[in-house]
PDB file of N, CA and C in Angstrom:
ATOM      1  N   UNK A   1     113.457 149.354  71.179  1.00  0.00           N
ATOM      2  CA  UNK A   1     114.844 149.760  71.130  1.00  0.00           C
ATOM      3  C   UNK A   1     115.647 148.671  70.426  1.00  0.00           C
ATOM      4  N   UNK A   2     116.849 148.987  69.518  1.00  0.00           N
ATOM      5  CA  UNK A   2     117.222 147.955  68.948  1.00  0.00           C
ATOM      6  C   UNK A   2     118.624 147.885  69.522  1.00  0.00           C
ATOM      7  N   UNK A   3     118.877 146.512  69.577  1.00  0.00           N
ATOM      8  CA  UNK A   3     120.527 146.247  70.471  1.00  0.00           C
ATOM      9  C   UNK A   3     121.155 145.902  69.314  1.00  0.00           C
ATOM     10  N   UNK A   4     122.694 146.019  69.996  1.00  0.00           N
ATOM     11  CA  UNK A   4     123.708 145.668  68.929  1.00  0.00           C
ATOM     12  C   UNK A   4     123.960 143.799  69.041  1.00  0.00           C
ATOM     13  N   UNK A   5     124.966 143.463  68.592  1.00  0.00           N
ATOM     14  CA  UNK A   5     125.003 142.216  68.283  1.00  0.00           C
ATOM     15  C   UNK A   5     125.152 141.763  69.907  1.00  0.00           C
ATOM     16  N   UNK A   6     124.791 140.634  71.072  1.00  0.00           N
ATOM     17  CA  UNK A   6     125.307 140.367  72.313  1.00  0.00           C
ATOM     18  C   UNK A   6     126.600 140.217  72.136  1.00  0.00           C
ATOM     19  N   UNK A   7     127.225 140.471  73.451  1.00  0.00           N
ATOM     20  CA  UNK A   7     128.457 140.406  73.591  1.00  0.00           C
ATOM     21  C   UNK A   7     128.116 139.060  74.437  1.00  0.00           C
ATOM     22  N   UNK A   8     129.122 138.074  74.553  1.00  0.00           N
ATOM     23  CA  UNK A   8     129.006 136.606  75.262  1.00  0.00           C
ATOM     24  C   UNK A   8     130.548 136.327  76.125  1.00  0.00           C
ATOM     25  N   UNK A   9     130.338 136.453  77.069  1.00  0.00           N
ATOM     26  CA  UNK A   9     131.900 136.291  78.083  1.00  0.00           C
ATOM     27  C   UNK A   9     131.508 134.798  78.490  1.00  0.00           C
ATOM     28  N   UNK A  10     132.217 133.749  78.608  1.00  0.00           N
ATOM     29  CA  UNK A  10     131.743 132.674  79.059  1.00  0.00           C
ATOM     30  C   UNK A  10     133.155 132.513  80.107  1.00  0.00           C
ATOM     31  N   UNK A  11     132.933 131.651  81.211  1.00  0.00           N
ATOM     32  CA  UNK A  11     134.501 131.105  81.854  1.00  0.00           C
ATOM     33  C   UNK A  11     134.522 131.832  82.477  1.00  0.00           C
ATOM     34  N   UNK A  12     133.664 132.744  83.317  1.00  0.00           N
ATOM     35  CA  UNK A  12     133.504 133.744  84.729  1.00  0.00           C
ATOM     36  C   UNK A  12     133.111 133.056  85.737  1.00  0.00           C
ATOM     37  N   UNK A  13     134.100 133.398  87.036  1.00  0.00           N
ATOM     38  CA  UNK A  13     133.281 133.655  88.009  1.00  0.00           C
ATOM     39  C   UNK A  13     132.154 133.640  88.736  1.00  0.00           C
ATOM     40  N   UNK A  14     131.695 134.012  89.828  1.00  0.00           N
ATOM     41  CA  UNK A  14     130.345 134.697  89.691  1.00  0.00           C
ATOM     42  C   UNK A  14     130.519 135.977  90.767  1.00  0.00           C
ATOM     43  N   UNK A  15     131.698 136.023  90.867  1.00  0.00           N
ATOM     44  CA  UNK A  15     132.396 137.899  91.707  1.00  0.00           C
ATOM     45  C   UNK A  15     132.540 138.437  90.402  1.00  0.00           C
ATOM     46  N   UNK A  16     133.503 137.852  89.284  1.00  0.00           N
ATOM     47  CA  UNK A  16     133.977 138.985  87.957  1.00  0.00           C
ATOM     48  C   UNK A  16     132.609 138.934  87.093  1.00  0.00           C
ATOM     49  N   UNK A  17     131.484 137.889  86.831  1.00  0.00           N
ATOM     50  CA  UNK A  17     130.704 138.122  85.996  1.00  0.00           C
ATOM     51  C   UNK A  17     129.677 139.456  86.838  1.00  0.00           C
ATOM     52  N   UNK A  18     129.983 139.332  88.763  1.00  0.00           N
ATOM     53  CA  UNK A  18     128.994 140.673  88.697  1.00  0.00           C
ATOM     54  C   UNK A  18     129.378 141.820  88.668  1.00  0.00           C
ATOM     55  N   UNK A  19     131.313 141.955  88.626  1.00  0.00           N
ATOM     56  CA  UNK A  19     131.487 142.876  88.605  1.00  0.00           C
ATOM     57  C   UNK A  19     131.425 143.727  86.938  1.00  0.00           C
ATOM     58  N   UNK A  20     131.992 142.365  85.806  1.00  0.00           N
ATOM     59  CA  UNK A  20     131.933 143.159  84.856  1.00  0.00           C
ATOM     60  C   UNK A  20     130.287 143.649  84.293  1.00  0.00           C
ATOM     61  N   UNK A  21     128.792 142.874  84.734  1.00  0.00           N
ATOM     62  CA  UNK A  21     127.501 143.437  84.545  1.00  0.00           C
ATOM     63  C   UNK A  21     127.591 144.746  85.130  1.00  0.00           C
ATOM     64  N   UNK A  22     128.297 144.891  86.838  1.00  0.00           N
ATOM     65  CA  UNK A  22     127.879 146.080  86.989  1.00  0.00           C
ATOM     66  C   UNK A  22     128.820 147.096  86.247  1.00  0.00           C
ATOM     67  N   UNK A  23     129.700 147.391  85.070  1.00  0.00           N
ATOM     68  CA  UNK A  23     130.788 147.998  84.900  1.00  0.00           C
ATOM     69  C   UNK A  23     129.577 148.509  83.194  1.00  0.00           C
ATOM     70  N   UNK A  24     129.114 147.283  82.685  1.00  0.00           N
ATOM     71  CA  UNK A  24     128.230 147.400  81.659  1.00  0.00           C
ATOM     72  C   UNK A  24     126.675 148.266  81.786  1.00  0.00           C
ATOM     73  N   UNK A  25     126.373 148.272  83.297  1.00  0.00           N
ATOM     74  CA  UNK A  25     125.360 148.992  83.289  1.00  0.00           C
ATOM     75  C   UNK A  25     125.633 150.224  83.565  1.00  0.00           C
ATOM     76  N   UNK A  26     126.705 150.898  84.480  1.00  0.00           N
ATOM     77  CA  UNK A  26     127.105 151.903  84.628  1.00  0.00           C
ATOM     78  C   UNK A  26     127.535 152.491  83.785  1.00  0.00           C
ATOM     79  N   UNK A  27     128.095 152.190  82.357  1.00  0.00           N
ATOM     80  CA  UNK A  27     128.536 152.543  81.123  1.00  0.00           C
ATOM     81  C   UNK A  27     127.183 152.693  80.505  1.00  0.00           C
ATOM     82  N   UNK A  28     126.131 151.837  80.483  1.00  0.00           N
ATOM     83  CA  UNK A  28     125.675 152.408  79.370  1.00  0.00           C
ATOM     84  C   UNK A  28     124.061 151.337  80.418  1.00  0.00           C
ATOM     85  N   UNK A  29     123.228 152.617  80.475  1.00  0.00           N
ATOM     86  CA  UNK A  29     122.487 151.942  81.462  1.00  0.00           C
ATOM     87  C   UNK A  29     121.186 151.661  80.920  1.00  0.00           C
ATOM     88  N   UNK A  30     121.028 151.374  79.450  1.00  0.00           N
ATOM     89  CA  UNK A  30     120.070 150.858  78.810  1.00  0.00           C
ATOM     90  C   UNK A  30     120.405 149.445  78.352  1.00  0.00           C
ATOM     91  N   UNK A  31     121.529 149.052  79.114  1.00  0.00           N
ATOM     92  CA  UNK A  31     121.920 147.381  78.853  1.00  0.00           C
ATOM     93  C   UNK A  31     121.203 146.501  79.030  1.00  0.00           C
ATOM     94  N   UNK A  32     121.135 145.503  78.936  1.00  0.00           N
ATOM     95  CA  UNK A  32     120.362 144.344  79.172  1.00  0.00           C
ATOM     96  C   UNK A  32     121.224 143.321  79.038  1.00  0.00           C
ATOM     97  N   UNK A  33     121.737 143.238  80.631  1.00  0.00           N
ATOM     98  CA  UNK A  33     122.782 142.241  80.748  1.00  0.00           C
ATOM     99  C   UNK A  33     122.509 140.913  81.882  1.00  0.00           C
ATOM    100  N   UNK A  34     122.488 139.399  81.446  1.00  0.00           N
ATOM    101  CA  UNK A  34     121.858 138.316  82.189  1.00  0.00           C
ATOM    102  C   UNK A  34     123.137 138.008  82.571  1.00  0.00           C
ATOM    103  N   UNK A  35     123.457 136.750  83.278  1.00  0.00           N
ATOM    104  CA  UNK A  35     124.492 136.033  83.735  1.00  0.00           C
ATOM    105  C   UNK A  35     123.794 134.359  83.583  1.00  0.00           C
ATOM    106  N   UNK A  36     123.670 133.573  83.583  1.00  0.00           N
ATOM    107  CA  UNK A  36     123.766 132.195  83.155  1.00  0.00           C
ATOM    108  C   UNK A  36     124.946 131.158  83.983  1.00  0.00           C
ATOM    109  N   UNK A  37     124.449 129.771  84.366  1.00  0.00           N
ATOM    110  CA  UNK A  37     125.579 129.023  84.492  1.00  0.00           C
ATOM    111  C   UNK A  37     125.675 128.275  83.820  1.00  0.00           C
ATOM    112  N   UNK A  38     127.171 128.035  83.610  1.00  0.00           N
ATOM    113  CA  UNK A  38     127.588 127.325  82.401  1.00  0.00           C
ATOM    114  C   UNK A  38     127.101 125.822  82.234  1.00  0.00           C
ATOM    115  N   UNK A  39     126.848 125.114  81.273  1.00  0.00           N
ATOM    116  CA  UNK A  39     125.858 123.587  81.612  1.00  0.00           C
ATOM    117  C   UNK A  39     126.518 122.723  82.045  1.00  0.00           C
ATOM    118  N   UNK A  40     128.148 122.652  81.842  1.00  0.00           N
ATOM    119  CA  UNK A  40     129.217 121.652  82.136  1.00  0.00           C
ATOM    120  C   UNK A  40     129.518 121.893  83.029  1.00  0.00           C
ATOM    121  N   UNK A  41     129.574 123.038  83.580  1.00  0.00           N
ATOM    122  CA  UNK A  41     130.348 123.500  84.989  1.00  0.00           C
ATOM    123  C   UNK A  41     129.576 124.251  85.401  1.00  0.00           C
ATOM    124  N   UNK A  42     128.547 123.978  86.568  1.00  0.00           N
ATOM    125  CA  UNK A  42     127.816 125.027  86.896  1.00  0.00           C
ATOM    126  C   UNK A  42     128.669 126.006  88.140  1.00  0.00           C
ATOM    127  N   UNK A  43     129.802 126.282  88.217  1.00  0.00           N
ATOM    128  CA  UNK A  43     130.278 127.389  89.026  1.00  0.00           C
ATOM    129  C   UNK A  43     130.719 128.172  88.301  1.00  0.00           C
ATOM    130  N   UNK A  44     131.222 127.936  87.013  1.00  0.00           N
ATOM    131  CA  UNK A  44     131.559 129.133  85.970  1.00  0.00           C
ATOM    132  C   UNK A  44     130.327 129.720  85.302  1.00  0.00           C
ATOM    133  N   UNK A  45     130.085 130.725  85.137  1.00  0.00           N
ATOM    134  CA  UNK A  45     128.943 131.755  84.712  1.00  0.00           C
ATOM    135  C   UNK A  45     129.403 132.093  83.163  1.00  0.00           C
ATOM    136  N   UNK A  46     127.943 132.547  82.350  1.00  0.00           N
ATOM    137  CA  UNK A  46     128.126 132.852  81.580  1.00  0.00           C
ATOM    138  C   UNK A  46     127.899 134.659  81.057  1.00  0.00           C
ATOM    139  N   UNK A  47     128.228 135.295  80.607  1.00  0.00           N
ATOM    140  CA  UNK A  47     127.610 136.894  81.026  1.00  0.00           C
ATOM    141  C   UNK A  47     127.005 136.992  79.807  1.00  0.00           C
ATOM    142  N   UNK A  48     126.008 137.417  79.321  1.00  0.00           N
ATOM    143  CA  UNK A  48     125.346 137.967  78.122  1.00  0.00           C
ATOM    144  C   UNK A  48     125.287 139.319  77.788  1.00  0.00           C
ATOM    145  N   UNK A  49     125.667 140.233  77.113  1.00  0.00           N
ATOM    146  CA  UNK A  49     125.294 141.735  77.359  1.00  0.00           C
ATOM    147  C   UNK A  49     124.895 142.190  75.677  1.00  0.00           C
ATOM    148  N   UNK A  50     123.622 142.563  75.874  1.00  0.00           N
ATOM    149  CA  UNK A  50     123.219 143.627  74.918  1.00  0.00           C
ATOM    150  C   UNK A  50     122.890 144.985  74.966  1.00  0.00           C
ATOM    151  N   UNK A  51     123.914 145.477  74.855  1.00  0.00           N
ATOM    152  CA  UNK A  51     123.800 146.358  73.926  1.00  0.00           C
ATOM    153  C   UNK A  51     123.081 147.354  73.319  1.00  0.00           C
ATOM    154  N   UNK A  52     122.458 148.912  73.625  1.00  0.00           N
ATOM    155  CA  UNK A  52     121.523 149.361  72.901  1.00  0.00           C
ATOM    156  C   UNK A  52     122.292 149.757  71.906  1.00  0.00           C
ATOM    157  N   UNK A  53     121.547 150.470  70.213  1.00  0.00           N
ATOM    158  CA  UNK A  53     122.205 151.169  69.405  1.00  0.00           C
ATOM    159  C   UNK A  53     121.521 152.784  69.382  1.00  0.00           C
ATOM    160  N   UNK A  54     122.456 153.409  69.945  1.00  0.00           N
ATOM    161  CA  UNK A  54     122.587 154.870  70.235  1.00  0.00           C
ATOM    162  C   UNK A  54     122.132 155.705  68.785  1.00  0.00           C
ATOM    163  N   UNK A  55     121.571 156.747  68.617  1.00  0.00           N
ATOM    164  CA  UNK A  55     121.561 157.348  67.690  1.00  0.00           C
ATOM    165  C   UNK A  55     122.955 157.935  67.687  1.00  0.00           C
ATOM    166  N   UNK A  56     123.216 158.633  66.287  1.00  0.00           N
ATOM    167  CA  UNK A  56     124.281 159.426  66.382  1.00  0.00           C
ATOM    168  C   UNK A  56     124.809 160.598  67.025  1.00  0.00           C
ATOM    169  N   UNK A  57     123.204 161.183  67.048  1.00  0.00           N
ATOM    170  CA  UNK A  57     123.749 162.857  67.592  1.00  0.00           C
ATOM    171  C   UNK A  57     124.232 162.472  68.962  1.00  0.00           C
ATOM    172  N   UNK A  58     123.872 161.602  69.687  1.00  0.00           N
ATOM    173  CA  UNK A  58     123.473 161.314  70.723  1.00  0.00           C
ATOM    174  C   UNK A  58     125.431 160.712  71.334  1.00  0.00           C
ATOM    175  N   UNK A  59     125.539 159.950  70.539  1.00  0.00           N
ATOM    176  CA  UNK A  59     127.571 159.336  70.625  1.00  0.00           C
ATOM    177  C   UNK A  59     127.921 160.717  70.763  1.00  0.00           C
ATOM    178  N   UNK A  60     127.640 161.571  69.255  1.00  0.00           N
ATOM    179  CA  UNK A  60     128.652 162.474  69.296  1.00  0.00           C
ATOM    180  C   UNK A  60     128.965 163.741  70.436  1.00  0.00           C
ATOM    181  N   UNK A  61     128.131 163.486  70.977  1.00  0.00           N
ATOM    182  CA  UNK A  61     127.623 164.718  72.376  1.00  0.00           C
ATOM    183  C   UNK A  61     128.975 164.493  73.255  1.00  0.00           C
ATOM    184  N   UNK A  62     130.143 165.599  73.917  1.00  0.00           N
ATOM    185  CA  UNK A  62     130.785 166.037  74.605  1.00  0.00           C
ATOM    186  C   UNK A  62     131.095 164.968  75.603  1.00  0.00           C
ATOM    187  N   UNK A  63     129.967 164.850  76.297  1.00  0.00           N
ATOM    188  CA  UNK A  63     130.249 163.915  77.685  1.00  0.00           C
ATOM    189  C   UNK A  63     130.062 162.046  77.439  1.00  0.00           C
ATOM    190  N   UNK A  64     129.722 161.975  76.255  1.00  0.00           N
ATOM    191  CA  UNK A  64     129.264 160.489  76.205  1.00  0.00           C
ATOM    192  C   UNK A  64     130.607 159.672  76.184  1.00  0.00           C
ATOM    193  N   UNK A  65     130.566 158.434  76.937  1.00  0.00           N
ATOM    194  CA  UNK A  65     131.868 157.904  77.075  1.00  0.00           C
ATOM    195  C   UNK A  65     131.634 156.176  76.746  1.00  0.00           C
ATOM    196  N   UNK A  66     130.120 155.863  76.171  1.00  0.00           N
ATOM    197  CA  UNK A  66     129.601 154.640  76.334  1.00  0.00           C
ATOM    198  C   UNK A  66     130.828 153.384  76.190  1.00  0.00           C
ATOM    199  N   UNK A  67     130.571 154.108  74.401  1.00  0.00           N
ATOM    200  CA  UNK A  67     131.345 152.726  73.917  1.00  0.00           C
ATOM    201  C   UNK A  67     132.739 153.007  73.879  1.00  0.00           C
ATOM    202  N   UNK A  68     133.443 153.990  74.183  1.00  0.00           N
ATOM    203  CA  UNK A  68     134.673 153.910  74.032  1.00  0.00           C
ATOM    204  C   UNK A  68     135.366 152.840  76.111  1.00  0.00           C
ATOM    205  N   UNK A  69     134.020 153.250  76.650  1.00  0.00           N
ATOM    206  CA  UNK A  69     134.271 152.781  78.305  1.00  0.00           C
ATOM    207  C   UNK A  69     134.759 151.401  78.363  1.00  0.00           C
ATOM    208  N   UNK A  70     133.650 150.264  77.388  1.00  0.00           N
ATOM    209  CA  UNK A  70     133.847 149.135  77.651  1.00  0.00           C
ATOM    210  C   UNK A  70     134.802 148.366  76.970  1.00  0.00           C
ATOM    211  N   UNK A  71     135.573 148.861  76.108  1.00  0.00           N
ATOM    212  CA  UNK A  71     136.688 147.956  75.537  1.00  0.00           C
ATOM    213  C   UNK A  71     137.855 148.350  76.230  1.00  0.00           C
ATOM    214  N   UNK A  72     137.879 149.108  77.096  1.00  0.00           N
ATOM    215  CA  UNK A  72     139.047 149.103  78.286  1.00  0.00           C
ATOM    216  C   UNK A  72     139.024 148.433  79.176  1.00  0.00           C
TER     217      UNK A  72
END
């Protein structure tokens, strides 16, 4: 399967980095999303999320809400 570019949130939490993983898998549940602590500050987390790339027919289908979900 091929992913899109990672998305990289750094300066989280570790309540908002699990809430926004779980917000990324529920959107789109072929994610592959880690969390990391940061090397300078190990109480701030880092979130990693990739991303699958969807075929087209597949976006354009009625109910799909992937990528328009996570930039809100």
């Amino acid at each position: 399967m091929r992913y899109r570019k990672p998305i990289i949130q750094p300066g989280l939490t570790r309540e908002e980095a699990t809430d926004v993983r779980d917000r990324y898998m529920r959107i789109n549940p072929g994610a592959k999303v880690t969390i990391d602590s940061q090397p300078d500050n190990p109480q701030l987390k880092i979130l990693i999320a990739h991303l699958p790339v969807l075929p087209f027919r597949q976006v354009r289908n009625p109910g799909f809400i992937g990528y328009r979900g996570w930039r809100a």
